[in-house]
PDB file of N, CA and C in Angstrom:
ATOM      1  N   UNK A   1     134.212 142.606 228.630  1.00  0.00           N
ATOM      2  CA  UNK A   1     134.273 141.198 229.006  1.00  0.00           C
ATOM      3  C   UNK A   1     134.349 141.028 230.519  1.00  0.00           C
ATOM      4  N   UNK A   2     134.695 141.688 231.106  1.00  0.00           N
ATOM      5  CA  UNK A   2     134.612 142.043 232.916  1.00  0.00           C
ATOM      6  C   UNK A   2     133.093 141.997 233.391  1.00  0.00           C
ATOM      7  N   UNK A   3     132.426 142.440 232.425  1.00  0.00           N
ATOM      8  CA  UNK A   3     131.068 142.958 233.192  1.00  0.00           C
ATOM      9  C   UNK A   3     130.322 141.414 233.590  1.00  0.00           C
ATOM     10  N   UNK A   4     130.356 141.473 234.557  1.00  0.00           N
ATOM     11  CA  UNK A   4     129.581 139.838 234.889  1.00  0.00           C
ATOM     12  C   UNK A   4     127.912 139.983 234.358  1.00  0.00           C
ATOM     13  N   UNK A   5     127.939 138.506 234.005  1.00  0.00           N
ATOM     14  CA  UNK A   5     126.318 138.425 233.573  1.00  0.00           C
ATOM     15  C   UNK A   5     125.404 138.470 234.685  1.00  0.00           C
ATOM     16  N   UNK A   6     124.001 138.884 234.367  1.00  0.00           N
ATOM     17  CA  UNK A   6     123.213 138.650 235.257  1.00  0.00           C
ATOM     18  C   UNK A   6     122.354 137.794 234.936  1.00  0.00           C
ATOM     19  N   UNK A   7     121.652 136.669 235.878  1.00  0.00           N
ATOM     20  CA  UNK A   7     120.892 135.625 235.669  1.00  0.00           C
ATOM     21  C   UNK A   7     119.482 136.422 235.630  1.00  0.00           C
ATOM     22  N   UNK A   8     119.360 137.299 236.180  1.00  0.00           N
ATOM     23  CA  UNK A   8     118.129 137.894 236.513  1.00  0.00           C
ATOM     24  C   UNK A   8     117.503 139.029 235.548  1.00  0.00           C
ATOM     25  N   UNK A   9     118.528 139.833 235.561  1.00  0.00           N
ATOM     26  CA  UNK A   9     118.431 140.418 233.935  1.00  0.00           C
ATOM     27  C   UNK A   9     118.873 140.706 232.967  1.00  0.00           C
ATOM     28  N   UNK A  10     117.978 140.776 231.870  1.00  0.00           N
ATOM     29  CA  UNK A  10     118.101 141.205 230.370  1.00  0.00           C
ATOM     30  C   UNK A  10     119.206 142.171 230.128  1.00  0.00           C
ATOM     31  N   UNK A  11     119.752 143.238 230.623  1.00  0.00           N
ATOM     32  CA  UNK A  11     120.543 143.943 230.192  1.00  0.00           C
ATOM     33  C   UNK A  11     121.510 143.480 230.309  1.00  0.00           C
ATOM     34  N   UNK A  12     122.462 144.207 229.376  1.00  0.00           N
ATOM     35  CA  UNK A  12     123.604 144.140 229.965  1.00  0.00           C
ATOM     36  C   UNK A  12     124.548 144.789 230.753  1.00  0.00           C
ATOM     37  N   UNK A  13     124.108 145.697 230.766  1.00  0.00           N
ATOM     38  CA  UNK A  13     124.600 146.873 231.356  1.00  0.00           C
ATOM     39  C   UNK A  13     123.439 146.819 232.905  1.00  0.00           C
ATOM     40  N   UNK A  14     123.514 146.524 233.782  1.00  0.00           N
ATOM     41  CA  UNK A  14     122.491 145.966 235.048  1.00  0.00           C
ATOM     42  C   UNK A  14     122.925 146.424 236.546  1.00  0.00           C
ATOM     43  N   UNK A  15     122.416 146.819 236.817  1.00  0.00           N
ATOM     44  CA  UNK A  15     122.534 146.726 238.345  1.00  0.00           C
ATOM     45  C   UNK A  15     121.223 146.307 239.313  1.00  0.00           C
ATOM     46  N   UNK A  16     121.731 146.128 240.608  1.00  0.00           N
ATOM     47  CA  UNK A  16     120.433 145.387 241.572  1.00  0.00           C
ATOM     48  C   UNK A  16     120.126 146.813 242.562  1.00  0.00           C
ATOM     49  N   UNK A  17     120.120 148.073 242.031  1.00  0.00           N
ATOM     50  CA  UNK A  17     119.940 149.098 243.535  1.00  0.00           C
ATOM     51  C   UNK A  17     118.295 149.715 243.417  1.00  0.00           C
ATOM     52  N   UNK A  18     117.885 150.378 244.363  1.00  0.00           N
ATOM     53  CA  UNK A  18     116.421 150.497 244.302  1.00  0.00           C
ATOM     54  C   UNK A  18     115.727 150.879 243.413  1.00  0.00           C
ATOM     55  N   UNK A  19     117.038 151.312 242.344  1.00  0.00           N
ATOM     56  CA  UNK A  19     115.861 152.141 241.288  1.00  0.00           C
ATOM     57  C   UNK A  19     115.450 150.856 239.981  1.00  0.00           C
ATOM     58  N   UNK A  20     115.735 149.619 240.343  1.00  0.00           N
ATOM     59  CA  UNK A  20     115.785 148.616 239.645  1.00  0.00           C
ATOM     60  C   UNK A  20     116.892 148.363 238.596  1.00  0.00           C
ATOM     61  N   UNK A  21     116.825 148.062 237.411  1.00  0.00           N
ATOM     62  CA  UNK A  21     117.927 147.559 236.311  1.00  0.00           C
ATOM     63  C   UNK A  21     117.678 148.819 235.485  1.00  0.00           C
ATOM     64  N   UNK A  22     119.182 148.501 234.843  1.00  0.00           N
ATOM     65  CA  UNK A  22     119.443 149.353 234.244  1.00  0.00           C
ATOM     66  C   UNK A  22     118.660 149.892 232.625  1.00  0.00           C
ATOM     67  N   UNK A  23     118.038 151.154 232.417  1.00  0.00           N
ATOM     68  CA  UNK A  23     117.395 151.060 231.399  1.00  0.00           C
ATOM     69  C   UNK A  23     117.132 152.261 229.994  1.00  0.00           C
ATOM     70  N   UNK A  24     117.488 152.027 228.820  1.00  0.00           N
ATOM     71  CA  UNK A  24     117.524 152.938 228.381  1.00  0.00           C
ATOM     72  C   UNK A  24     116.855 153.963 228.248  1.00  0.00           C
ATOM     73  N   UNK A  25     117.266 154.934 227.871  1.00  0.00           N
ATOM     74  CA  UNK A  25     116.057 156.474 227.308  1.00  0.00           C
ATOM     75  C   UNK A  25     114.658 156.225 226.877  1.00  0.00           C
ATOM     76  N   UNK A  26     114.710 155.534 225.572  1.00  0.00           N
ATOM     77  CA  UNK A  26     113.795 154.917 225.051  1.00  0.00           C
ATOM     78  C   UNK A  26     112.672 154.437 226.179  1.00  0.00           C
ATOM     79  N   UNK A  27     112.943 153.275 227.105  1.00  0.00           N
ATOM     80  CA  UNK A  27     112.223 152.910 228.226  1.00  0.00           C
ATOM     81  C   UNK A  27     111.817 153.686 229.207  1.00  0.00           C
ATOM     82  N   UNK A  28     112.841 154.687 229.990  1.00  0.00           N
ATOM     83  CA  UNK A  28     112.401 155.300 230.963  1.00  0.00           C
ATOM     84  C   UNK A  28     111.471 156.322 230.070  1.00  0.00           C
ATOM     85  N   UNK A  29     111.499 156.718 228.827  1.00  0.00           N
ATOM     86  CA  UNK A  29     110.484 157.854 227.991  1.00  0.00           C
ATOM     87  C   UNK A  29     109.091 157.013 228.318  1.00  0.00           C
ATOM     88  N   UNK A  30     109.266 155.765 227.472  1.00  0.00           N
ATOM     89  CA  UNK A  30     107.877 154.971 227.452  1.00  0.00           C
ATOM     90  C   UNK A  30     107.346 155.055 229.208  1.00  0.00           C
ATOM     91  N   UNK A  31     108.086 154.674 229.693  1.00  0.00           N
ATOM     92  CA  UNK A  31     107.924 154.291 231.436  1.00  0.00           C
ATOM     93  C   UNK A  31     106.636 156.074 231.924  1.00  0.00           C
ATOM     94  N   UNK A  32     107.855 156.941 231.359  1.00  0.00           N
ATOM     95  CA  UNK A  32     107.076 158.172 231.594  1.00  0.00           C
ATOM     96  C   UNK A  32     105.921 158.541 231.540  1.00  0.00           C
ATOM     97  N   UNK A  33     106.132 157.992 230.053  1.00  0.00           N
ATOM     98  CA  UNK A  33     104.696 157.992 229.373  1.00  0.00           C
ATOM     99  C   UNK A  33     103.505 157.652 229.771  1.00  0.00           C
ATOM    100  N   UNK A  34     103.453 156.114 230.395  1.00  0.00           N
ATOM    101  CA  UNK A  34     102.477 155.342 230.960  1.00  0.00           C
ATOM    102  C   UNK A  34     101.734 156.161 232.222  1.00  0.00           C
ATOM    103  N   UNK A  35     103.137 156.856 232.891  1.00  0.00           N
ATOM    104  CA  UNK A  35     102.781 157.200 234.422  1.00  0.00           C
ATOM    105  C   UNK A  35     101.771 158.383 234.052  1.00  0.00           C
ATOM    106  N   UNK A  36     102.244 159.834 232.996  1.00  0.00           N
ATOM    107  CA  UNK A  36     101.530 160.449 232.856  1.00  0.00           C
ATOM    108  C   UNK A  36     100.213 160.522 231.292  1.00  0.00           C
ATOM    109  N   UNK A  37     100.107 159.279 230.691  1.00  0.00           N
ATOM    110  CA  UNK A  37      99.083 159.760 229.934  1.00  0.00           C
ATOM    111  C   UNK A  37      99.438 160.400 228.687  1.00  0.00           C
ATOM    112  N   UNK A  38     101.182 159.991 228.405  1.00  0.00           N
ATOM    113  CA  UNK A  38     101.241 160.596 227.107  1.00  0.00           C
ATOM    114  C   UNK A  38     101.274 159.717 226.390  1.00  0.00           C
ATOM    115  N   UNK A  39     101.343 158.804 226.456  1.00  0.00           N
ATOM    116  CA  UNK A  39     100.928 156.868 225.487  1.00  0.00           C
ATOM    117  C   UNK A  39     101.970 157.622 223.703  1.00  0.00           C
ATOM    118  N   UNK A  40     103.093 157.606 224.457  1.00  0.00           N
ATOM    119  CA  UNK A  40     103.924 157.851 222.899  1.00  0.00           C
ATOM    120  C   UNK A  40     105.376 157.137 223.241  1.00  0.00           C
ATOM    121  N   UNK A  41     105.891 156.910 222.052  1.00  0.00           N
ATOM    122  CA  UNK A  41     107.314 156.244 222.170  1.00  0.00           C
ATOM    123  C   UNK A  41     108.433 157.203 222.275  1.00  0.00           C
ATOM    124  N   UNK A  42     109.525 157.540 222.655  1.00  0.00           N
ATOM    125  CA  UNK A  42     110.586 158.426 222.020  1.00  0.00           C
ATOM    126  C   UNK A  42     110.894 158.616 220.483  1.00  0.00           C
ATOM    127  N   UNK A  43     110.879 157.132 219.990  1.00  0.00           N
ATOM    128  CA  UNK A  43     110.672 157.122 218.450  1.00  0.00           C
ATOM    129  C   UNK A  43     109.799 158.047 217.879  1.00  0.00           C
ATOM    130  N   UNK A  44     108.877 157.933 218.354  1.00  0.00           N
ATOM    131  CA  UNK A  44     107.623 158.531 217.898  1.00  0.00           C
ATOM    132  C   UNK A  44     107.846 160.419 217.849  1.00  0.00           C
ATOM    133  N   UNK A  45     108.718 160.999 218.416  1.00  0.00           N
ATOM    134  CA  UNK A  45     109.346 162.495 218.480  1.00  0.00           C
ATOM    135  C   UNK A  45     110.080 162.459 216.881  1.00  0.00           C
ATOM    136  N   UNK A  46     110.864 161.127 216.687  1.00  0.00           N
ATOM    137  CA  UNK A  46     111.532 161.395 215.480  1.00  0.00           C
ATOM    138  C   UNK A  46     111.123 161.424 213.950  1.00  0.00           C
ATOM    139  N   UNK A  47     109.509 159.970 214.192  1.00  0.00           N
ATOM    140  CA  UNK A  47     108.479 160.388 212.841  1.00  0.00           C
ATOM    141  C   UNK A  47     107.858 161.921 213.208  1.00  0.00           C
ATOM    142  N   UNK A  48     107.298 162.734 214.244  1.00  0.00           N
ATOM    143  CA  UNK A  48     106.474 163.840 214.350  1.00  0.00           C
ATOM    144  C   UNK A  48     107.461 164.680 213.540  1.00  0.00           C
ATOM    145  N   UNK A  49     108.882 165.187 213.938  1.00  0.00           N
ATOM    146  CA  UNK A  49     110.024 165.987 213.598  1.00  0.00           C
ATOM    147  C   UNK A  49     110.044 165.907 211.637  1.00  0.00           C
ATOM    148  N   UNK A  50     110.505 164.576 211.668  1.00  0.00           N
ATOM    149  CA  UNK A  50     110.149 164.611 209.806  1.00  0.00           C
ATOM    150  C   UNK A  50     108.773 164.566 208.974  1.00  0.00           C
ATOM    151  N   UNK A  51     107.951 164.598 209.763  1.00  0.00           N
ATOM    152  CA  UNK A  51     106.452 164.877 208.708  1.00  0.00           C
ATOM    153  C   UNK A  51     106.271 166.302 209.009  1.00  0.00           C
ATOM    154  N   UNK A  52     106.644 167.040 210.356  1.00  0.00           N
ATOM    155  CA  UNK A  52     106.262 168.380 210.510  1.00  0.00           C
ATOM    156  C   UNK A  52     107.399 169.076 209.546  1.00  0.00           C
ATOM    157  N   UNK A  53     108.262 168.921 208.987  1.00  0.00           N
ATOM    158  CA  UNK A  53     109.272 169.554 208.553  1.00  0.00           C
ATOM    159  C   UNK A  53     109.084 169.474 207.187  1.00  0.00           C
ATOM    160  N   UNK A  54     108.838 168.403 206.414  1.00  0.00           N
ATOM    161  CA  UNK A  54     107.856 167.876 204.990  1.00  0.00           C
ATOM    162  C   UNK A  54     107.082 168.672 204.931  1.00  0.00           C
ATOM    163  N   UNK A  55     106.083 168.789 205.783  1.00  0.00           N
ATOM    164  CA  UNK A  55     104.860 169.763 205.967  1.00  0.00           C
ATOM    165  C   UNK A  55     105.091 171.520 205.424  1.00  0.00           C
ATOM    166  N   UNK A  56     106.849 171.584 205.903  1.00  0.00           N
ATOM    167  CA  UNK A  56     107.263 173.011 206.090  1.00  0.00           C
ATOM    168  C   UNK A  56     107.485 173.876 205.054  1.00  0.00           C
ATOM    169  N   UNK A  57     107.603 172.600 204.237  1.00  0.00           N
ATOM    170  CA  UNK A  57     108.401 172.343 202.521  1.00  0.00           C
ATOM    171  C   UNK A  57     109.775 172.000 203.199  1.00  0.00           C
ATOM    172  N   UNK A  58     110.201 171.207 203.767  1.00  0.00           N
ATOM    173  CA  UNK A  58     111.763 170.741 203.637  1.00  0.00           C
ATOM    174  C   UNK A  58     111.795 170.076 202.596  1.00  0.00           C
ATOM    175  N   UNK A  59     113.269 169.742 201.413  1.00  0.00           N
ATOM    176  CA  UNK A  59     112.952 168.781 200.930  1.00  0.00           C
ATOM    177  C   UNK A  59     113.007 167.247 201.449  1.00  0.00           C
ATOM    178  N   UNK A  60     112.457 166.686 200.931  1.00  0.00           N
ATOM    179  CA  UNK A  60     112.593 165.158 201.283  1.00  0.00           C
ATOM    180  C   UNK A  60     114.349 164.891 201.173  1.00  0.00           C
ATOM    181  N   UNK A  61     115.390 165.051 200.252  1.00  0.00           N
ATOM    182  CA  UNK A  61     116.087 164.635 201.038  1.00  0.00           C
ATOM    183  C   UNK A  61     116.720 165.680 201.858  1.00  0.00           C
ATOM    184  N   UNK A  62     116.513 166.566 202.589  1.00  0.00           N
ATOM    185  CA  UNK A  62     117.311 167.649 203.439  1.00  0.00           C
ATOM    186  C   UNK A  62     116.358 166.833 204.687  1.00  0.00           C
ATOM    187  N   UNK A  63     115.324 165.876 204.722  1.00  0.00           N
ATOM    188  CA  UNK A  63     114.956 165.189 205.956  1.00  0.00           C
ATOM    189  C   UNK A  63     115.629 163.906 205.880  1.00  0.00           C
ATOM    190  N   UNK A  64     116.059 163.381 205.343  1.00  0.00           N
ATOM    191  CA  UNK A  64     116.422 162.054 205.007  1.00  0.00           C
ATOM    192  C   UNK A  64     118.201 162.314 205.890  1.00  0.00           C
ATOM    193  N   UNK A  65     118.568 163.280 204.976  1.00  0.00           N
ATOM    194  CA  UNK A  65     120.198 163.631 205.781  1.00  0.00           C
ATOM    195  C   UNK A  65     119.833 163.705 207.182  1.00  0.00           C
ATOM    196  N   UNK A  66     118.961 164.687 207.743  1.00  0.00           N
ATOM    197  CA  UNK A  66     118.600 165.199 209.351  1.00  0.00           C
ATOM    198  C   UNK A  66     118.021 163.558 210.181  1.00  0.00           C
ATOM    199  N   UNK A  67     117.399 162.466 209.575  1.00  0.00           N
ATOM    200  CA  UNK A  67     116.861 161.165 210.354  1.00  0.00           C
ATOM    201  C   UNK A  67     118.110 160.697 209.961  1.00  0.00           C
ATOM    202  N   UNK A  68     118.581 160.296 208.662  1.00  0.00           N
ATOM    203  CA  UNK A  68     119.873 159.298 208.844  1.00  0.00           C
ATOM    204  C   UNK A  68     119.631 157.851 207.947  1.00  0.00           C
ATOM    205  N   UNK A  69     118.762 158.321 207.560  1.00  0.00           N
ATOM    206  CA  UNK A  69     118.253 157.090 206.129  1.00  0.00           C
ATOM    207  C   UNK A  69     119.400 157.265 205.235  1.00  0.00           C
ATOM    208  N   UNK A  70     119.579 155.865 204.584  1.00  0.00           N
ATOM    209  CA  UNK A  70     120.254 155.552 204.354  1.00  0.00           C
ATOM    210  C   UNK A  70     120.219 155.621 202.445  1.00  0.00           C
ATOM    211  N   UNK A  71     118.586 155.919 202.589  1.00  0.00           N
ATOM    212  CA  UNK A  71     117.992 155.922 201.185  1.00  0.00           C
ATOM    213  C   UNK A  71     116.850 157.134 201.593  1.00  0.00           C
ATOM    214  N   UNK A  72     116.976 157.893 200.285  1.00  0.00           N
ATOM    215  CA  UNK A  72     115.651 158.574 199.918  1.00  0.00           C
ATOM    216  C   UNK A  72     114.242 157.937 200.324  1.00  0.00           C
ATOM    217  N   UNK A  73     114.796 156.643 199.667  1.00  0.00           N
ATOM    218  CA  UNK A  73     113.398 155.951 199.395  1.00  0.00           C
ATOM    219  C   UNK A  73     112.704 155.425 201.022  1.00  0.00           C
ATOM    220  N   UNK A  74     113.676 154.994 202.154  1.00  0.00           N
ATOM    221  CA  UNK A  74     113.412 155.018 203.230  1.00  0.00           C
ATOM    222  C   UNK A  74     112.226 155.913 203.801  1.00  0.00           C
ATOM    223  N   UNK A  75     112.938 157.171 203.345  1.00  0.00           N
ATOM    224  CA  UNK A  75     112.201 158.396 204.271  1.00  0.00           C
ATOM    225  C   UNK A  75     110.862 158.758 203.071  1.00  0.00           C
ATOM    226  N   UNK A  76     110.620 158.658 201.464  1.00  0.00           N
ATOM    227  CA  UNK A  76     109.566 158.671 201.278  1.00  0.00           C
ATOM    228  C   UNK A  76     108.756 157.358 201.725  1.00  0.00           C
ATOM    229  N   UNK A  77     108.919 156.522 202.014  1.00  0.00           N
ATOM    230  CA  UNK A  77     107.905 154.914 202.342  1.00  0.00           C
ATOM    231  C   UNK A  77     107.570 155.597 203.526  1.00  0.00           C
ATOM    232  N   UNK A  78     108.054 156.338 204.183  1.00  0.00           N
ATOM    233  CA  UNK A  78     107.809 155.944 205.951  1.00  0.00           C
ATOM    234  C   UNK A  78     106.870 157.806 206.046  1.00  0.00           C
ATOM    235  N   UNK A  79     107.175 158.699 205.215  1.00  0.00           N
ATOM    236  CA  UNK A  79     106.650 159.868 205.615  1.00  0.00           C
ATOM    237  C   UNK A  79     105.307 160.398 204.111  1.00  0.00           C
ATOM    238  N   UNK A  80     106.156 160.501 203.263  1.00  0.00           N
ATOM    239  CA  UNK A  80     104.858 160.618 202.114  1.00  0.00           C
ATOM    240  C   UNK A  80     103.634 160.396 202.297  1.00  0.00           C
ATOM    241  N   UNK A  81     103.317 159.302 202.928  1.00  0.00           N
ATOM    242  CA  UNK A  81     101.876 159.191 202.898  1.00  0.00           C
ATOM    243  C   UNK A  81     100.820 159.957 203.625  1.00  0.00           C
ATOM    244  N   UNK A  82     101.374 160.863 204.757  1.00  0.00           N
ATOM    245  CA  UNK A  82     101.100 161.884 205.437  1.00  0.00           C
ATOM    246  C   UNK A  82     100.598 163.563 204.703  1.00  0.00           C
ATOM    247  N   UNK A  83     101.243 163.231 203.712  1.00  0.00           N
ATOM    248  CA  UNK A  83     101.173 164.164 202.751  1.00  0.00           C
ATOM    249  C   UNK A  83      99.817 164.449 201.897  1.00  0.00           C
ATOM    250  N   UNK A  84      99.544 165.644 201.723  1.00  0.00           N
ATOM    251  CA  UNK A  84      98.784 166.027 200.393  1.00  0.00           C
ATOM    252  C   UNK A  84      99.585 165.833 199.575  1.00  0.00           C
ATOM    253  N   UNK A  85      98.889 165.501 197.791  1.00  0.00           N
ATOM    254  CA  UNK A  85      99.414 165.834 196.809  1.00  0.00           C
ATOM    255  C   UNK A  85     100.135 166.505 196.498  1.00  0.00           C
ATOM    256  N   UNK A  86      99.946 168.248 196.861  1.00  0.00           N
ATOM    257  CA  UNK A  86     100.460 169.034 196.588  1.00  0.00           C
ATOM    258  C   UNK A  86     101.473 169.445 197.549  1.00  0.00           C
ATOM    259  N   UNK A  87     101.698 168.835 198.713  1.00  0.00           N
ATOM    260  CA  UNK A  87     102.963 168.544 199.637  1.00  0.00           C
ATOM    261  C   UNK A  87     103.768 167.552 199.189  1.00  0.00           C
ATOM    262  N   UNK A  88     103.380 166.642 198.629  1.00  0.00           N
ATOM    263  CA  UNK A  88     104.154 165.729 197.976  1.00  0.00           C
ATOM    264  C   UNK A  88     104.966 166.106 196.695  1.00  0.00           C
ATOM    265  N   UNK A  89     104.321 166.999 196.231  1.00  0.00           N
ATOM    266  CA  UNK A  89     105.068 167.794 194.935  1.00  0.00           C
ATOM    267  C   UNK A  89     106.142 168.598 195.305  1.00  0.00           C
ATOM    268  N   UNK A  90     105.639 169.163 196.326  1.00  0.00           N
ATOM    269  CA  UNK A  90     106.524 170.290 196.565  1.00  0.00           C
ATOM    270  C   UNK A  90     107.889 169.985 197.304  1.00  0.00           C
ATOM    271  N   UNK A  91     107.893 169.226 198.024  1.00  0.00           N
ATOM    272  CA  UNK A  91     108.806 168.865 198.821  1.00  0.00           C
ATOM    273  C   UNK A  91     109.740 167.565 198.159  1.00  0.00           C
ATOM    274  N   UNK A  92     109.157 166.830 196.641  1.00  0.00           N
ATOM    275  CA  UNK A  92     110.138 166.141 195.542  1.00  0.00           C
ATOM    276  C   UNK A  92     110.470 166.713 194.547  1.00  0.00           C
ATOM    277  N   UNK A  93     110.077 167.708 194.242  1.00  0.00           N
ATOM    278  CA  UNK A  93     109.800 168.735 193.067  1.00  0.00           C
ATOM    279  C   UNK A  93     111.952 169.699 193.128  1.00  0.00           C
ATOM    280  N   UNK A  94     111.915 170.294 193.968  1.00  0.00           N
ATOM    281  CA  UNK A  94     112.636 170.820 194.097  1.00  0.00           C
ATOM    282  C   UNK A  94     114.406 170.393 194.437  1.00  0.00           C
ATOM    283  N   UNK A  95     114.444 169.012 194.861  1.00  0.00           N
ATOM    284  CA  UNK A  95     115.956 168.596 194.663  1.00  0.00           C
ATOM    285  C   UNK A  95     115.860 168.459 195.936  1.00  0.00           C
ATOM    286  N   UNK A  96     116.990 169.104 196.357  1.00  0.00           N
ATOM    287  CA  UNK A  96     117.690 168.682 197.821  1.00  0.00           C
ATOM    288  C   UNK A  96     117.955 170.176 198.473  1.00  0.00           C
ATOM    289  N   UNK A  97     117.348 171.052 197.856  1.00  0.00           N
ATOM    290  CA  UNK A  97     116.692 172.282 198.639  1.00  0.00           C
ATOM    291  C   UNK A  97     118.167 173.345 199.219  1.00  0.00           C
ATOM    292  N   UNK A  98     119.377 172.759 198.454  1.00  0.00           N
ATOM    293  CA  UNK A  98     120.728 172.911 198.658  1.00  0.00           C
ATOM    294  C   UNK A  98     121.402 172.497 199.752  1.00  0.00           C
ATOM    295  N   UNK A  99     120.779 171.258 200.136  1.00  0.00           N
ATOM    296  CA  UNK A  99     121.228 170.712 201.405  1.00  0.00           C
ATOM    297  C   UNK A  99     122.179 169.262 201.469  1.00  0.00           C
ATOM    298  N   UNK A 100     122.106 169.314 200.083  1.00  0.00           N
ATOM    299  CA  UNK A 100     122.909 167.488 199.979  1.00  0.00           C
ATOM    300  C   UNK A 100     123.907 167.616 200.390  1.00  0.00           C
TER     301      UNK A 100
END
């Protein structure tokens, strides 16, 4: 409740020194990004991490515990479809791979 507002910017967490306002990971990643040509989000590390690991045979939920879904069903909507058939079997087929 100390931290005074700023009229000027969005954060809340702000300062006025040369390196501009204050900004998260997420942003300075994207910011990075732009400068060199990697046109990706930070987010975007955390879908690559759970489809490459699906891919590995993890099970679906031993990725679901590692992202932080809250549901199974989360992490199949958002990664399954990346899948072959027979990646899709394999990686629901087997349980929780002794990881629950």
């Amino acid at each position: 409740m100390k931290i005074p507002r700023s009229n000027v910017s969005p954060y809340i967490f702000w300062n006025s020194t040369e390196h501009g306002y204050y900004k998260d990971p997420s942003n300075l990643f994207w910011e990075y990004g732009q400068e060199t040509g990697f046109d990706a989000r930070l987010h975007d590390l955390r879908h690559k991490f759970a489809i490459e690991r699906l891919k590995e045979g993890w099970s679906i939920y031993r990725v679901q515990k590692y992202i932080g879904h809250g549901s199974v069903l989360t992490t199949e909507r958002y990664y399954l479809r990346y899948l072959t058939a027979k990646e899709k079997a394999r990686v629901s087929a087997d349980g929780d791979n002794g990881f629950r």
